[in-house]
PDB file of N, CA and C in Angstrom:
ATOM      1  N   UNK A   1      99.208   8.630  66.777  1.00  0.00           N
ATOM      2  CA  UNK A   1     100.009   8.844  67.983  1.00  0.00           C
ATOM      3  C   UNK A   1     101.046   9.950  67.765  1.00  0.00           C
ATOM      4  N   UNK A   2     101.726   9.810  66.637  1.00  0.00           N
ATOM      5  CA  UNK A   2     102.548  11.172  66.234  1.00  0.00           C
ATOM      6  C   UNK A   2     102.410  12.142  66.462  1.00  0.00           C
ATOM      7  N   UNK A   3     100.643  12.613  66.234  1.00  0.00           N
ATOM      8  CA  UNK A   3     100.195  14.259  65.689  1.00  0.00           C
ATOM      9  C   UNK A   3      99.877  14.168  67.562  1.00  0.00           C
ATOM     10  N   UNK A   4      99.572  13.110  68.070  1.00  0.00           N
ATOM     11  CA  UNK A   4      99.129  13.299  69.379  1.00  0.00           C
ATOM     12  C   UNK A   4      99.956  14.088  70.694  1.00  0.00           C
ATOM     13  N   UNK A   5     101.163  13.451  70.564  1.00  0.00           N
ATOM     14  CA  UNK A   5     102.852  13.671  70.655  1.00  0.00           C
ATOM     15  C   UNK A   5     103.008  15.173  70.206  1.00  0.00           C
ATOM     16  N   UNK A   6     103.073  15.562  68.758  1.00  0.00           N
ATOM     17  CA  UNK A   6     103.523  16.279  68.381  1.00  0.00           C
ATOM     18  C   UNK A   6     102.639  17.654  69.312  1.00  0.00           C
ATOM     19  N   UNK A   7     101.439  17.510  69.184  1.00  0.00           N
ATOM     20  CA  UNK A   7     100.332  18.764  69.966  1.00  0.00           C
ATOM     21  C   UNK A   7     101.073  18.793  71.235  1.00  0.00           C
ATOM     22  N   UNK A   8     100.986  17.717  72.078  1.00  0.00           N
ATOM     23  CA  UNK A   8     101.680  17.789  73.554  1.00  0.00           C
ATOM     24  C   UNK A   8     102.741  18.333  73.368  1.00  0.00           C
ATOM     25  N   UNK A   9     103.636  18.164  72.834  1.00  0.00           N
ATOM     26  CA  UNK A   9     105.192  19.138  73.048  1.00  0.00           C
ATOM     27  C   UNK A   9     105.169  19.989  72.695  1.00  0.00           C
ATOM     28  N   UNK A  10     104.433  20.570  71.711  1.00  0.00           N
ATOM     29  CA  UNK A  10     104.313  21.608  71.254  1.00  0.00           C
ATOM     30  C   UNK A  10     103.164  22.483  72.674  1.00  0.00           C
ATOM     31  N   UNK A  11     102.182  22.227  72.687  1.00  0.00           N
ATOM     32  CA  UNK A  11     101.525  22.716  74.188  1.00  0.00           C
ATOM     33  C   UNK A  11     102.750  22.992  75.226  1.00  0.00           C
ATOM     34  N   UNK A  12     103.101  21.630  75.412  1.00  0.00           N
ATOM     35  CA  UNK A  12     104.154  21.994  76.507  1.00  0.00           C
ATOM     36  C   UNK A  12     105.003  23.612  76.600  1.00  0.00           C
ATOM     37  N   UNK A  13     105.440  23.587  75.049  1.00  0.00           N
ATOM     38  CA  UNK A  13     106.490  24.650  74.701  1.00  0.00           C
ATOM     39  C   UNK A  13     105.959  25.809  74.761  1.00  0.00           C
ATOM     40  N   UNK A  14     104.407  26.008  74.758  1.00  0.00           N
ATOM     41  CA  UNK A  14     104.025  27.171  74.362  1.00  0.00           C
ATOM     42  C   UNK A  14     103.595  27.968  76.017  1.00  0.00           C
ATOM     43  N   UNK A  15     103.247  26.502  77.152  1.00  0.00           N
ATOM     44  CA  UNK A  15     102.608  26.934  78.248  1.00  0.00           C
ATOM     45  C   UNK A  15     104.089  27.180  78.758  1.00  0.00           C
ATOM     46  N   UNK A  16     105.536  26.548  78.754  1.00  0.00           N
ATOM     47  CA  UNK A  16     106.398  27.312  79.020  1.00  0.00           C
ATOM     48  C   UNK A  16     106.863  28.706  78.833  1.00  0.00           C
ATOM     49  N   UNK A  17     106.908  29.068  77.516  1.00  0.00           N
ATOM     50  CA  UNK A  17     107.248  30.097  76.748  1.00  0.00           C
ATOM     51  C   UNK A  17     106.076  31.277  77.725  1.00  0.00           C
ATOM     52  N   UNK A  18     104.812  30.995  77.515  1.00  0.00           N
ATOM     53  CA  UNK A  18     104.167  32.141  78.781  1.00  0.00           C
ATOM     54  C   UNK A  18     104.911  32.285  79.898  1.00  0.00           C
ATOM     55  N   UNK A  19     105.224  30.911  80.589  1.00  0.00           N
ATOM     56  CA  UNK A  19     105.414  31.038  82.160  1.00  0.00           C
ATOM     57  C   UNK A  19     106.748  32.299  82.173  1.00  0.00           C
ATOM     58  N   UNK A  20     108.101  32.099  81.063  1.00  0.00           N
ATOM     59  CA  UNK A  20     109.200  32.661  81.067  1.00  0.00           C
ATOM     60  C   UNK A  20     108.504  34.449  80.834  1.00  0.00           C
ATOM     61  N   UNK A  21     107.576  34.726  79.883  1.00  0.00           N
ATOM     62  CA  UNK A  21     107.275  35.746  79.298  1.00  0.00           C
ATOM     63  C   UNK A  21     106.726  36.894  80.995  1.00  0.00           C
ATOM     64  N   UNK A  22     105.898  35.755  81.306  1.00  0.00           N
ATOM     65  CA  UNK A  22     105.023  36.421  82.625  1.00  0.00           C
ATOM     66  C   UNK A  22     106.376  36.726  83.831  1.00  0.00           C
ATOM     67  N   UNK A  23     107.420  36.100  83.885  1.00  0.00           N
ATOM     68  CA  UNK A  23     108.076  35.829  85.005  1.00  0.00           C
ATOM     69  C   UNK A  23     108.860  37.527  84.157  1.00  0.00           C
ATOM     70  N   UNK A  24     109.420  37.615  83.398  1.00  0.00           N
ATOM     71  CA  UNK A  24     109.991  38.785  82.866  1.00  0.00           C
ATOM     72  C   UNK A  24     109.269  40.321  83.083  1.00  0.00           C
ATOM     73  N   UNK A  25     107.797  39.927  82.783  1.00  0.00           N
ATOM     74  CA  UNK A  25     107.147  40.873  82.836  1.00  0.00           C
ATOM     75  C   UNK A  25     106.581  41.250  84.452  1.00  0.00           C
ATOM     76  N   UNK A  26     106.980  40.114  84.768  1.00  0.00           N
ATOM     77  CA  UNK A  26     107.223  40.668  86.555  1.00  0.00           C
ATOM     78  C   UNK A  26     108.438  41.313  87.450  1.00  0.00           C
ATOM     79  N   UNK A  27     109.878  40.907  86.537  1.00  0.00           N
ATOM     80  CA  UNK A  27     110.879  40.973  87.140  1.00  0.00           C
ATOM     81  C   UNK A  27     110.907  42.554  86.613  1.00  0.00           C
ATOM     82  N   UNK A  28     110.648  42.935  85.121  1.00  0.00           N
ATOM     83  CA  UNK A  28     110.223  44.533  84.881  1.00  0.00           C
ATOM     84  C   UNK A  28     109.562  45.411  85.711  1.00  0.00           C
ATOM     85  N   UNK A  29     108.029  44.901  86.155  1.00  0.00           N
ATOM     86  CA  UNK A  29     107.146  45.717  87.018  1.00  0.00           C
ATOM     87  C   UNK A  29     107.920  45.993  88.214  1.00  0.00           C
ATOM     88  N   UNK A  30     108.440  45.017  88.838  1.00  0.00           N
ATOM     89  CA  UNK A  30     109.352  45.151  90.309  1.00  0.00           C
ATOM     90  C   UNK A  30     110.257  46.219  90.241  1.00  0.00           C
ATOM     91  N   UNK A  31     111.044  45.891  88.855  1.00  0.00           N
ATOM     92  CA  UNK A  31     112.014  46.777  88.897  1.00  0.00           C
ATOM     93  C   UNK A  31     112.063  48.169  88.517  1.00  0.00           C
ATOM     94  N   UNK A  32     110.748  48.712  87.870  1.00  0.00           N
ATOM     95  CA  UNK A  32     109.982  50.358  87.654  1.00  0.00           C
ATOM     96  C   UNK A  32     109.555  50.770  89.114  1.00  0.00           C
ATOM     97  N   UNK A  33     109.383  49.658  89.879  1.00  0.00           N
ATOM     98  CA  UNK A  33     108.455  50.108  91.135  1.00  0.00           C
ATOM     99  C   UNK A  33     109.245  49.873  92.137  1.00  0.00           C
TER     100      UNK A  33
END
């Protein structure tokens, strides 16, 4: 159950960490264009 736990939060952190990355790399494009 640990390692089970541990994958999920860790997933969690990583599908966040995109969402912030993509949202940046949009607020850039907007702001060249």
């Amino acid at each position: 159950m640990k390692i089970k736990m541990y994958v999920n939060s860790d997933f969690s952190y990583l599908h966040r960490m995109i969402l912030v990355v993509s949202f940046i790399v949009t607020v850039i494009c907007n702001g060249k264009i």
